[in-house]
C-alpha atoms as a PDB file:
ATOM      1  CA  UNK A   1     102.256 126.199 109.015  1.00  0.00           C
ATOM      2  CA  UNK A   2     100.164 124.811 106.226  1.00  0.00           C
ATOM      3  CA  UNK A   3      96.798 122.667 105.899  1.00  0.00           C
ATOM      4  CA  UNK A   4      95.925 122.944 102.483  1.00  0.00           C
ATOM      5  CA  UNK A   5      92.627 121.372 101.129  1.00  0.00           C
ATOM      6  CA  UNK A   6      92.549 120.084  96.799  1.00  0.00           C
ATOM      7  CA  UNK A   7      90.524 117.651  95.285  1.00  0.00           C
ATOM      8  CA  UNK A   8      91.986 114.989  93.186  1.00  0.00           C
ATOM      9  CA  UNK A   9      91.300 115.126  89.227  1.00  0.00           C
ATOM     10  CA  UNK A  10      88.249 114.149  87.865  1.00  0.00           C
ATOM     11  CA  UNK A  11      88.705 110.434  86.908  1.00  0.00           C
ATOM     12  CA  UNK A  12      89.730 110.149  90.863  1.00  0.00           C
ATOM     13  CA  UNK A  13      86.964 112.632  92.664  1.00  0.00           C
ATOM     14  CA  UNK A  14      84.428 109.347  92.317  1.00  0.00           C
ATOM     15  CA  UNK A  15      86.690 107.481  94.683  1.00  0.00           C
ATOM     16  CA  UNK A  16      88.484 110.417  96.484  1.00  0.00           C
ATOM     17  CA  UNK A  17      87.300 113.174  98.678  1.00  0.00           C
ATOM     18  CA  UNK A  18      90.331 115.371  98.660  1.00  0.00           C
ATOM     19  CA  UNK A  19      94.303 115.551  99.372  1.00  0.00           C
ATOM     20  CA  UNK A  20      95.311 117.253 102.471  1.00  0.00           C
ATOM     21  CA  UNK A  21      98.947 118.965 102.148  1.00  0.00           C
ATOM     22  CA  UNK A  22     100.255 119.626 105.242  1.00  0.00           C
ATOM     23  CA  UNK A  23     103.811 121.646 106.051  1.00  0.00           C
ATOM     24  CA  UNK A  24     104.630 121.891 109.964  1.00  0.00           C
ATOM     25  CA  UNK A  25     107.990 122.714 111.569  1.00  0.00           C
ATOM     26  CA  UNK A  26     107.204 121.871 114.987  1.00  0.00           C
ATOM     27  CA  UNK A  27     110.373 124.170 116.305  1.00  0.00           C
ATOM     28  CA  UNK A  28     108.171 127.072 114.627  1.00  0.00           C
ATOM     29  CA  UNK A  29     104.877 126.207 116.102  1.00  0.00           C
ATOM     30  CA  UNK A  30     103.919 127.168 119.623  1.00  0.00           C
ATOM     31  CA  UNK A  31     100.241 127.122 119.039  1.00  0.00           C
ATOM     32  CA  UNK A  32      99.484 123.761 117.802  1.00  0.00           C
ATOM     33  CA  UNK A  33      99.442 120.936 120.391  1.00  0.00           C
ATOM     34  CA  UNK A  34     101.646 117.646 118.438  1.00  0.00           C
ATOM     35  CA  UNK A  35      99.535 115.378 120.069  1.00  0.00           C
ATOM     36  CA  UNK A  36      96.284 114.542 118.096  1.00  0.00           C
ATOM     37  CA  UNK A  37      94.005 112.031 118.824  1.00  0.00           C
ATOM     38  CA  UNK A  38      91.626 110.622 115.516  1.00  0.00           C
ATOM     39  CA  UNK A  39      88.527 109.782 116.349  1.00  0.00           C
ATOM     40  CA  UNK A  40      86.682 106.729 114.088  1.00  0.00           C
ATOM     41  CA  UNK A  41      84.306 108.190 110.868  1.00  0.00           C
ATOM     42  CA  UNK A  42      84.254 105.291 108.549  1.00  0.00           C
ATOM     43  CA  UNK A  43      86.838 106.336 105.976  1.00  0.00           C
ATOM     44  CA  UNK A  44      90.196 104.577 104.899  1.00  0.00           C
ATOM     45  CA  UNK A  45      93.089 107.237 104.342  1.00  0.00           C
ATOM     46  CA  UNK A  46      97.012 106.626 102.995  1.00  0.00           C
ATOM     47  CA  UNK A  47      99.883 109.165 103.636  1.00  0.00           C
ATOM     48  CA  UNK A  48     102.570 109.994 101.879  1.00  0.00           C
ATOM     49  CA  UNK A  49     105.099 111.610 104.199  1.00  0.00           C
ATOM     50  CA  UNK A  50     108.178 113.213 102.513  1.00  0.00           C
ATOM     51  CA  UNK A  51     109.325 114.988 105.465  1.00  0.00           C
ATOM     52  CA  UNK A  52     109.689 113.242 109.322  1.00  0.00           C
ATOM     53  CA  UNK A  53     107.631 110.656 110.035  1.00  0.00           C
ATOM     54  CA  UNK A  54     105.629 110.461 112.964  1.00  0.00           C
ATOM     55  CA  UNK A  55     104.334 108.262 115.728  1.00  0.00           C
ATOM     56  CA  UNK A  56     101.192 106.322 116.663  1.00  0.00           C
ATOM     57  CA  UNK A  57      99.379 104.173 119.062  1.00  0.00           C
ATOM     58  CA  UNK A  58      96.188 103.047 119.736  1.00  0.00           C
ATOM     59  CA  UNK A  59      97.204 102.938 123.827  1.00  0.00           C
ATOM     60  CA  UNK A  60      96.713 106.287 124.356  1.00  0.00           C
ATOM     61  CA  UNK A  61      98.610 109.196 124.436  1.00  0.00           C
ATOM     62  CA  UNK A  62     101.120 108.471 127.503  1.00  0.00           C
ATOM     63  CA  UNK A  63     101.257 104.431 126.233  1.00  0.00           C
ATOM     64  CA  UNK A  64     104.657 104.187 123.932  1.00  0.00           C
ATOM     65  CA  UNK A  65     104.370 105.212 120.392  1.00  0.00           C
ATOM     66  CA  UNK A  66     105.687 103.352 116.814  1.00  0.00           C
ATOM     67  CA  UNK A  67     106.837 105.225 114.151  1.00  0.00           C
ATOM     68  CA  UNK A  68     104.974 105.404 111.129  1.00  0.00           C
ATOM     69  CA  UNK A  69     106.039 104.687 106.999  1.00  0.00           C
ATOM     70  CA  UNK A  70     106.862 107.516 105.211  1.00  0.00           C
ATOM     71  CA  UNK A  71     103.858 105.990 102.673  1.00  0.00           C
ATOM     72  CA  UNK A  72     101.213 104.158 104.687  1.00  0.00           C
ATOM     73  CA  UNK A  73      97.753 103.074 104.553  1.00  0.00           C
ATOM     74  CA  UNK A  74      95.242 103.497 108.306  1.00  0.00           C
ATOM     75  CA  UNK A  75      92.400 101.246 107.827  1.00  0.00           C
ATOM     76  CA  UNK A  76      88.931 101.331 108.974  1.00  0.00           C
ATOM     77  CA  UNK A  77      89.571 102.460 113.020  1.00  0.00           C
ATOM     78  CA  UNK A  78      86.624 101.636 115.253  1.00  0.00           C
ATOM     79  CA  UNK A  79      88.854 102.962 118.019  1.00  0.00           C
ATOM     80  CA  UNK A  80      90.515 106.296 118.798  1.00  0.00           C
ATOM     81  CA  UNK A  81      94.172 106.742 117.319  1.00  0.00           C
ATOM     82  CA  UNK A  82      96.931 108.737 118.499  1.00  0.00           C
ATOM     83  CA  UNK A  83      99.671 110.295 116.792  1.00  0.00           C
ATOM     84  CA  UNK A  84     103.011 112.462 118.067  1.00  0.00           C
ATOM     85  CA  UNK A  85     104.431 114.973 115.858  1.00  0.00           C
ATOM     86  CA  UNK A  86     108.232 115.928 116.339  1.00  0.00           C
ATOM     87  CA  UNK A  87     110.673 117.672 113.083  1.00  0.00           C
ATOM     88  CA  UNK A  88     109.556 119.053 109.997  1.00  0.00           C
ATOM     89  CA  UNK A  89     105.788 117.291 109.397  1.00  0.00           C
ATOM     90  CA  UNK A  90     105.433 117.564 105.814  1.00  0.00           C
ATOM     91  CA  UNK A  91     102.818 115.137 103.913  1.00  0.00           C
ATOM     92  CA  UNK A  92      99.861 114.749 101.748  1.00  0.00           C
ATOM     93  CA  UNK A  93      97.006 112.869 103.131  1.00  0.00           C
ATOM     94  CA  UNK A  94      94.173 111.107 100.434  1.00  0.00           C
ATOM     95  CA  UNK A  95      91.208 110.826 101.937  1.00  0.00           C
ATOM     96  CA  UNK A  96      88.740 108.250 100.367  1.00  0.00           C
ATOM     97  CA  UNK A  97      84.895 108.135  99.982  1.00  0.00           C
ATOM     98  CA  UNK A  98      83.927 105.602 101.991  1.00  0.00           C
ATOM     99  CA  UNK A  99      84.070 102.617  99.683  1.00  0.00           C
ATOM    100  CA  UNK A 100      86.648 104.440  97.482  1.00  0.00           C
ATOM    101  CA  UNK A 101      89.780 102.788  98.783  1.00  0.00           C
ATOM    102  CA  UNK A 102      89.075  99.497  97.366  1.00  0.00           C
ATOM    103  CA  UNK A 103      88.908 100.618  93.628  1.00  0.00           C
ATOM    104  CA  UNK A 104      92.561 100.900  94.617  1.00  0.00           C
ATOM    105  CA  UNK A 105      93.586  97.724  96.272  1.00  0.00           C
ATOM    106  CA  UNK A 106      92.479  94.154  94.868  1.00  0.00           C
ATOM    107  CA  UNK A 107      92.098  92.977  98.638  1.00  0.00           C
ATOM    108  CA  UNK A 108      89.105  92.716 100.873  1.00  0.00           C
ATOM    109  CA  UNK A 109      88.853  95.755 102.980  1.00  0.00           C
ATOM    110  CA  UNK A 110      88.426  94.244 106.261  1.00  0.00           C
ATOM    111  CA  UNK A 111      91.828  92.576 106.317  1.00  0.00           C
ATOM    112  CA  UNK A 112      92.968  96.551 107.133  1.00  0.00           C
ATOM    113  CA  UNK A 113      90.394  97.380 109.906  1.00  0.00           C
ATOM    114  CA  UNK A 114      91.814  98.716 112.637  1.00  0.00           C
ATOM    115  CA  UNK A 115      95.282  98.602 111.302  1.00  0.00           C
ATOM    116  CA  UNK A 116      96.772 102.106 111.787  1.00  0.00           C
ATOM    117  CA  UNK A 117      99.738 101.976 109.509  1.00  0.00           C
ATOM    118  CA  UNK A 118     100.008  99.507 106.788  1.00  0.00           C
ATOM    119  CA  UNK A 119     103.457  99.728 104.402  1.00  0.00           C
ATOM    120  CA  UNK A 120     102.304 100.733 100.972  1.00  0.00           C
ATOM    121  CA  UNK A 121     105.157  99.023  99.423  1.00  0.00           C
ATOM    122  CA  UNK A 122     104.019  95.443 101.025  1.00  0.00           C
ATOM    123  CA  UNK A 123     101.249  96.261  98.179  1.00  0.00           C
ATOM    124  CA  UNK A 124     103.005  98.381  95.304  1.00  0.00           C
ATOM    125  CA  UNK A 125     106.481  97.791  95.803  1.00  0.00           C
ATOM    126  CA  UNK A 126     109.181  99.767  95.066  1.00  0.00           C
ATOM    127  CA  UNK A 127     106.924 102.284  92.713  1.00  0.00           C
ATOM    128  CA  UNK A 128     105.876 103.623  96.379  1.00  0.00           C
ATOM    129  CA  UNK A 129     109.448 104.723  96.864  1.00  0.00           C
ATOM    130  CA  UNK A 130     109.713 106.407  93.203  1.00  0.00           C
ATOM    131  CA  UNK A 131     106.428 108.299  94.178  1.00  0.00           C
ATOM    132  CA  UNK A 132     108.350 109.466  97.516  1.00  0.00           C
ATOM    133  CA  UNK A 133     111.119 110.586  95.747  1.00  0.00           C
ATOM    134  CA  UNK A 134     109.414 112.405  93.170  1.00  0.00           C
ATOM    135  CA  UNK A 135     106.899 114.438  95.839  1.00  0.00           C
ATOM    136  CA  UNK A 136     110.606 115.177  97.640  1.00  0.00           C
ATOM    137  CA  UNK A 137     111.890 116.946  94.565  1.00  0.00           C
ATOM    138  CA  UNK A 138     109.251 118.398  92.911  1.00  0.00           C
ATOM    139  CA  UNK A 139     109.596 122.357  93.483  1.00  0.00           C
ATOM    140  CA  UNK A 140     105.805 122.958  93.965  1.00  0.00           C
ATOM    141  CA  UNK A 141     102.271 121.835  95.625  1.00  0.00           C
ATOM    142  CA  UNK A 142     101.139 121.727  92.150  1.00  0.00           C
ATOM    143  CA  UNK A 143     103.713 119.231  91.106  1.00  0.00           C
ATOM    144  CA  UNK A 144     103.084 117.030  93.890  1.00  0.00           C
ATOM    145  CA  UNK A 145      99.832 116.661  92.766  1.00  0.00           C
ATOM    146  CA  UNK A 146     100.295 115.881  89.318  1.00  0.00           C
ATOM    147  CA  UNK A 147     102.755 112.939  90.307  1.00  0.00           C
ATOM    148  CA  UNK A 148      99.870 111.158  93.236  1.00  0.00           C
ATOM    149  CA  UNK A 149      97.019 111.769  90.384  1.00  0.00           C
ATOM    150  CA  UNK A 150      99.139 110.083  87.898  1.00  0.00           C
ATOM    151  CA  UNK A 151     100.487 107.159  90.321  1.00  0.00           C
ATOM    152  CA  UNK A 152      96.733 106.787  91.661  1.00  0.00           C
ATOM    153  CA  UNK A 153      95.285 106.946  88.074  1.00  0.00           C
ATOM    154  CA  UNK A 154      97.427 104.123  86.883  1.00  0.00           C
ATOM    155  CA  UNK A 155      96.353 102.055  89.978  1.00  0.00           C
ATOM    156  CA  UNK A 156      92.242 102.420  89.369  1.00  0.00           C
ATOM    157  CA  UNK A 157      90.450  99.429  89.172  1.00  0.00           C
ATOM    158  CA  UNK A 158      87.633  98.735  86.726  1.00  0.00           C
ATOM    159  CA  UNK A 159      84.272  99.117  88.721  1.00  0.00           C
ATOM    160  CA  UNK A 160      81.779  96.588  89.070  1.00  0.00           C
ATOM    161  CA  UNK A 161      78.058  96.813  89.764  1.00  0.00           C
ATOM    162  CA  UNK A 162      78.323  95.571  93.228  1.00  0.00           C
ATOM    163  CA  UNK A 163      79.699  98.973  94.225  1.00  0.00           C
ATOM    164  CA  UNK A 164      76.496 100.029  93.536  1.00  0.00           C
ATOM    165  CA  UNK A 165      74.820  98.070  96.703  1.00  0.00           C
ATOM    166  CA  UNK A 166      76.915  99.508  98.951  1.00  0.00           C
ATOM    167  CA  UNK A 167      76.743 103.080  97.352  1.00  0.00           C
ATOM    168  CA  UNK A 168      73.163 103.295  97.298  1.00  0.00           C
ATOM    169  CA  UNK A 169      73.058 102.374 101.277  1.00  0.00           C
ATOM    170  CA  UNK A 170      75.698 104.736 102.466  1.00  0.00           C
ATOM    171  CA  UNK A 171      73.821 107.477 100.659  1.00  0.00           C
ATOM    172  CA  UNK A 172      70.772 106.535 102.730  1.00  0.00           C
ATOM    173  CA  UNK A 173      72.531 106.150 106.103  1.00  0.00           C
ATOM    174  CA  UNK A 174      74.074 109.217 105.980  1.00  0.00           C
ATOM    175  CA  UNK A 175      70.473 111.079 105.114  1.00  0.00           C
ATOM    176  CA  UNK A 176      69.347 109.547 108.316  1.00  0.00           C
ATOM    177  CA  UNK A 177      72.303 110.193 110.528  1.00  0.00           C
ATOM    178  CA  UNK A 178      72.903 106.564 110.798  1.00  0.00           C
ATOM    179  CA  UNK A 179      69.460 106.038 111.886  1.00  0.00           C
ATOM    180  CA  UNK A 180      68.197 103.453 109.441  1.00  0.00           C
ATOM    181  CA  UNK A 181      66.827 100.170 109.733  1.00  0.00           C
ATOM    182  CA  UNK A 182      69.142  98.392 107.026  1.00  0.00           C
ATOM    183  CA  UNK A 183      66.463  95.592 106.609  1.00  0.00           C
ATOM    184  CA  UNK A 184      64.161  98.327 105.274  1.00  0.00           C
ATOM    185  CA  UNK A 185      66.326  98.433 102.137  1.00  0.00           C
ATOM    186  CA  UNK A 186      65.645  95.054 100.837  1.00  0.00           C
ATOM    187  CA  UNK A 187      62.826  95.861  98.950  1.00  0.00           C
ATOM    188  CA  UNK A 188      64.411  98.982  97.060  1.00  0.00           C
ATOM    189  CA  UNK A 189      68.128  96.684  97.038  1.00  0.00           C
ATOM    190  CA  UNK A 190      67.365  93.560  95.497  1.00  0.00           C
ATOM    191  CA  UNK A 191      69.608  91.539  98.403  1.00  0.00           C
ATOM    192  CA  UNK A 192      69.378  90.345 101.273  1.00  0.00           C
ATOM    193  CA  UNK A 193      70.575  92.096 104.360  1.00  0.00           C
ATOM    194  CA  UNK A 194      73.186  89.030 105.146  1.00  0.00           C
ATOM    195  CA  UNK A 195      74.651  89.738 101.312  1.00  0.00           C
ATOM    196  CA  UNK A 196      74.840  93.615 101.530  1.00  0.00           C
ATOM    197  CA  UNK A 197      76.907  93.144 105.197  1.00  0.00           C
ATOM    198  CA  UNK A 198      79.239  90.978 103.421  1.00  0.00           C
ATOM    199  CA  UNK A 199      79.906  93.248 100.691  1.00  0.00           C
ATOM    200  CA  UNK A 200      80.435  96.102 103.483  1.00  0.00           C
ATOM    201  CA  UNK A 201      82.546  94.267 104.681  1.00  0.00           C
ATOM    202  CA  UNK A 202      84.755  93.375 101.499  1.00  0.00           C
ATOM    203  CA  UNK A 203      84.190  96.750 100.414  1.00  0.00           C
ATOM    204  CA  UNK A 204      84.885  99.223 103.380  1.00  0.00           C
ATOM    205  CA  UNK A 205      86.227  96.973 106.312  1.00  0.00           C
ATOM    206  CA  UNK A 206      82.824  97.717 108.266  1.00  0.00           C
ATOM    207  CA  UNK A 207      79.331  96.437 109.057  1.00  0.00           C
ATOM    208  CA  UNK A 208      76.584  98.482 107.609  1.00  0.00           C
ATOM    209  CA  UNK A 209      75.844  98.589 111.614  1.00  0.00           C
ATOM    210  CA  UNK A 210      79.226  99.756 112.546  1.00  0.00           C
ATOM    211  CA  UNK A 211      79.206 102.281 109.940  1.00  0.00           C
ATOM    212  CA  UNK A 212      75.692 103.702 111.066  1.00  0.00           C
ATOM    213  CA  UNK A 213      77.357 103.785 114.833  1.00  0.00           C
ATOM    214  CA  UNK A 214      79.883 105.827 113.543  1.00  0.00           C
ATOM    215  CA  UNK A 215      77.617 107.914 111.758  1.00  0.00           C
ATOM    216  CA  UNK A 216      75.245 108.381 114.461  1.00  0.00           C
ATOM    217  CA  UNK A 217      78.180 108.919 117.116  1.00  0.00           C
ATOM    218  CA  UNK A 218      80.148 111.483 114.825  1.00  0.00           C
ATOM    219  CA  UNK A 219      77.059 113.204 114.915  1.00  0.00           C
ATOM    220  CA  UNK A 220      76.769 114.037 118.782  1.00  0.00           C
ATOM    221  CA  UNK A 221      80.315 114.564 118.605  1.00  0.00           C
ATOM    222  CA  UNK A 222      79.816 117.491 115.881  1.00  0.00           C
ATOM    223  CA  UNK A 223      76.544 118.604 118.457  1.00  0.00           C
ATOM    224  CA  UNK A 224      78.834 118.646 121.342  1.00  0.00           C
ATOM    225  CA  UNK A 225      81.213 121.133 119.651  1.00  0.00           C
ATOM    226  CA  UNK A 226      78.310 123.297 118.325  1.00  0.00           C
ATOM    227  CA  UNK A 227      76.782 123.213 121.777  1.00  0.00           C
ATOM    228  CA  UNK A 228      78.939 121.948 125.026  1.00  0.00           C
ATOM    229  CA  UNK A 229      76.023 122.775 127.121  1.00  0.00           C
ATOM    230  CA  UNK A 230      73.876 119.911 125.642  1.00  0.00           C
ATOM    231  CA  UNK A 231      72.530 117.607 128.121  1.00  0.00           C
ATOM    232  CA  UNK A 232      73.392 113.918 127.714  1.00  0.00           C
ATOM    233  CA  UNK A 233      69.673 113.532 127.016  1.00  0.00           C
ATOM    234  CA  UNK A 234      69.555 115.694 123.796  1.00  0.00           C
ATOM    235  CA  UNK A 235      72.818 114.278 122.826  1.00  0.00           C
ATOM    236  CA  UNK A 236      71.508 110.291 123.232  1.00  0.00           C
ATOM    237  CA  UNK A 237      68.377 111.275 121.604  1.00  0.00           C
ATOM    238  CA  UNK A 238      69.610 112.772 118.655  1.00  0.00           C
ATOM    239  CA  UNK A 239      72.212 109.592 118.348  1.00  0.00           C
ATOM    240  CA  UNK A 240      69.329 107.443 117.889  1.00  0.00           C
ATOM    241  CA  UNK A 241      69.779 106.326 121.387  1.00  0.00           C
ATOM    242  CA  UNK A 242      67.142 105.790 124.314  1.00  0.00           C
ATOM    243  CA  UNK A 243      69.432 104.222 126.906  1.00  0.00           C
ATOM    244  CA  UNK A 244      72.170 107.324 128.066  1.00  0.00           C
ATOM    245  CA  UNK A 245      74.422 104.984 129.776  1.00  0.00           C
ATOM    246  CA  UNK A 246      74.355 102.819 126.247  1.00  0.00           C
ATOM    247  CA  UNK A 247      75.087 105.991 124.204  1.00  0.00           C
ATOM    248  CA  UNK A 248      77.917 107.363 126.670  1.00  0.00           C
ATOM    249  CA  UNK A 249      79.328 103.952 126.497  1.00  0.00           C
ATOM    250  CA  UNK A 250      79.705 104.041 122.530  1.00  0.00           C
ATOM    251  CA  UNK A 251      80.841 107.731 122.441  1.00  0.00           C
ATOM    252  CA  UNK A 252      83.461 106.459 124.455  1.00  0.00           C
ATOM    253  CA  UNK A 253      84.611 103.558 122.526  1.00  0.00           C
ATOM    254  CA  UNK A 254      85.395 105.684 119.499  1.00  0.00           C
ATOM    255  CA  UNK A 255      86.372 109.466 121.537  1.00  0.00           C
ATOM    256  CA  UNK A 256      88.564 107.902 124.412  1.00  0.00           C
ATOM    257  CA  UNK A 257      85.966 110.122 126.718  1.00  0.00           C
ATOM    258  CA  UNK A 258      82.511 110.070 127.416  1.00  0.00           C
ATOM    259  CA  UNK A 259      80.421 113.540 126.648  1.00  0.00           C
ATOM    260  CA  UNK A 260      80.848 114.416 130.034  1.00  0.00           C
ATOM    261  CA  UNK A 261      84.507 114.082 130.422  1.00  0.00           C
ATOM    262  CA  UNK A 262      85.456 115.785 127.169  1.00  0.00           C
ATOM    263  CA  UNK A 263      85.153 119.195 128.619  1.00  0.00           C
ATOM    264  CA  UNK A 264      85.781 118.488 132.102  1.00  0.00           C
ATOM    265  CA  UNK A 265      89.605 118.505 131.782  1.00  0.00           C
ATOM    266  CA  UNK A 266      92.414 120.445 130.188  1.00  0.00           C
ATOM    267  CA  UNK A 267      94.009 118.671 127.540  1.00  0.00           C
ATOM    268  CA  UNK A 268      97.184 119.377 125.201  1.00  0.00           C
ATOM    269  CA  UNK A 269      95.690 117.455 122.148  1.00  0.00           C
ATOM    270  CA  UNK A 270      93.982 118.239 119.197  1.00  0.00           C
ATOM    271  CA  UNK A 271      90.953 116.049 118.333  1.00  0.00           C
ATOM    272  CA  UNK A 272      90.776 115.158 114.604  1.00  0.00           C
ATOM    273  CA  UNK A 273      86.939 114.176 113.160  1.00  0.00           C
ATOM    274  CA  UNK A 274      84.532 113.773 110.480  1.00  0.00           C
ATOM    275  CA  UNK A 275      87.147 112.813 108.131  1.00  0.00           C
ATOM    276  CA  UNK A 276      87.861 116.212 107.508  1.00  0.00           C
ATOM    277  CA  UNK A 277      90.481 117.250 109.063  1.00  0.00           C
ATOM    278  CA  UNK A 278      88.191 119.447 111.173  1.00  0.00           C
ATOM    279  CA  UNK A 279      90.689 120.098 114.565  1.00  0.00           C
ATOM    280  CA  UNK A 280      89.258 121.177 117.729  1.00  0.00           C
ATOM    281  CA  UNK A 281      91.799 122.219 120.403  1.00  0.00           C
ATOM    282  CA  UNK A 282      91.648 122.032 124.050  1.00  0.00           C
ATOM    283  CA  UNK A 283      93.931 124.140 125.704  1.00  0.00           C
ATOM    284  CA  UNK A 284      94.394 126.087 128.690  1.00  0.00           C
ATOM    285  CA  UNK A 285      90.387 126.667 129.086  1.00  0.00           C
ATOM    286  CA  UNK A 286      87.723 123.794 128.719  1.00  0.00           C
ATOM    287  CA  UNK A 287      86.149 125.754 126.040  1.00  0.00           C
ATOM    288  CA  UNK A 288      87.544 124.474 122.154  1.00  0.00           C
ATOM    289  CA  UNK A 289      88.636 127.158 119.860  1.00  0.00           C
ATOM    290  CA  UNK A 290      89.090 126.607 116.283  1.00  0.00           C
ATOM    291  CA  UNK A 291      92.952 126.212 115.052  1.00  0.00           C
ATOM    292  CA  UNK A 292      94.293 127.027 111.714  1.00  0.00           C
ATOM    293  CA  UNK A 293      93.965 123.946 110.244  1.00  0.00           C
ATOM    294  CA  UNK A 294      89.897 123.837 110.892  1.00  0.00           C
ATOM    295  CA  UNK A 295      87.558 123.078 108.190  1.00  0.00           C
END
């Protein structure tokens, strides 16, 4: 089993976190629950699978499952996702910056939110399938990567100044945990609060207000894990939040669970978060332990 963390080359890293390679033959692998639920963090990811492909749903994890691309694009999720692994799982995930995605695609982002599996060849045609092909035959990780940094550098989009905007305001949100009156920015932006939502919206498929929930509610997920013994007060207060009911209600709407439920029952599923690929299991005992494919 392999969960392999590399950054893209340096005329992508502006645009790209990383590329996750991952090689799992389910027949071998007792350990790792195939069910994973992704939980909502604001980022846009595409897949290139060139192994089996898997399934998804947005229904939950019983609720009957479609079966993905083998090169897809999931969109800005403000809900939790499910996927099924079965086969040989063998892929290479890029995972964007938050506005990174769109220096990629000519289209406005928010015709992709919550879409959880877009074809990349409805956008870039057959090449898609040459790519596929290529990662397939090449005889080594660092092959692979050569080929998606060359395909991805050959699709970059001139920048414009308007990236800037939204830039400058995600860098401030995430300093505050989400916790930022976006109005407060006017002065230091130059626009108006109505503009910059529009260009989050063209430019990441969320509100600045969404995004800050996410933020905000990523962030008492990542407490919960450090901590399962924090009270629902704590949790709410940290999240910005002075109504509990209000923050247990939002934690929900992205986790599937509310705080108190996620360790009140054992569960065969892996939660994925923080746009990391950080995987918490719960299995036989309430208590998460760390799996191979953590941080």
């Amino acid at each position: 089993m392999k969960a392999e963390i590399v950054k893209p080359s340096p005329i992508l890293s502006p645009f790209i976190d990383s590329y996750m390679l991952v090689d799992i033959d389910w027949q071998q692998t007792t350990s790792l629950a195939s069910t994973w639920r992704l939980i909502p963090y604001g980022k846009v990811s595409m897949l290139f699978l060139y192994g089996d492909a898997h399934e998804y749903t947005l229904a939950g994890a019983e609720a009957p499952m479609q079966k993905t691309r083998q090169a897809f694009l999931v969109g800005q999720l403000t809900q939790p996702l499910w996927l099924k692994f079965t086969g040989h799982t063998r892929l290479i995930k890029i995972q964007f910056k938050s506005a990174g995605a769109q220096q990629f695609l000519p289209m406005n982002m928010e015709e992709f939110t919550g879409v959880p599996s877009l074809d990349l060849e409805a956008i870039w045609g057959r090449s898609v399938s040459c790519l596929l092909e290529q990662l397939h035959e090449a005889r080594t990780d660092a092959d692979r990567i050569a080929h998606l940094n060359a395909f991805l550098e050959k699709r970059l989009l001139p920048t414009t100044s308007l990236i800037d905007y939204v830039d400058f305001t995600l860098e401030k949100l995430k300093e505050s945990g989400g916790n930022l009156a976006i109005r407060s920015l006017e002065p230091q932006l130059g626009i108006s609060t109505r503009q910059l939502e529009r260009l989050f919206r063209t430019k990441l498929g969320l509100t600045p207000k969404m995004m800050s929930k996410l933020l905000r509610l990523n962030g008492a997920f990542a407490s919960l894990e450090a901590d399962p013994g924090s009270s629902m007060m704590n949790l709410s207060y940290q999240a910005g939040y002075y109504d509990q009911a209000h923050f247990s209600r939002d934690f929900k709407s992205i986790v599937g669970l509310s705080p108190t439920q996620l360790f009140s029952q054992e569960r065969g599923e892996l939660f994925v978060t923080h746009g990391e690929c950080f995987v918490k299991q719960w299995t036989v005992t309430p208590k998460p332990e760390l799996t191979a494919a953590g941080r």
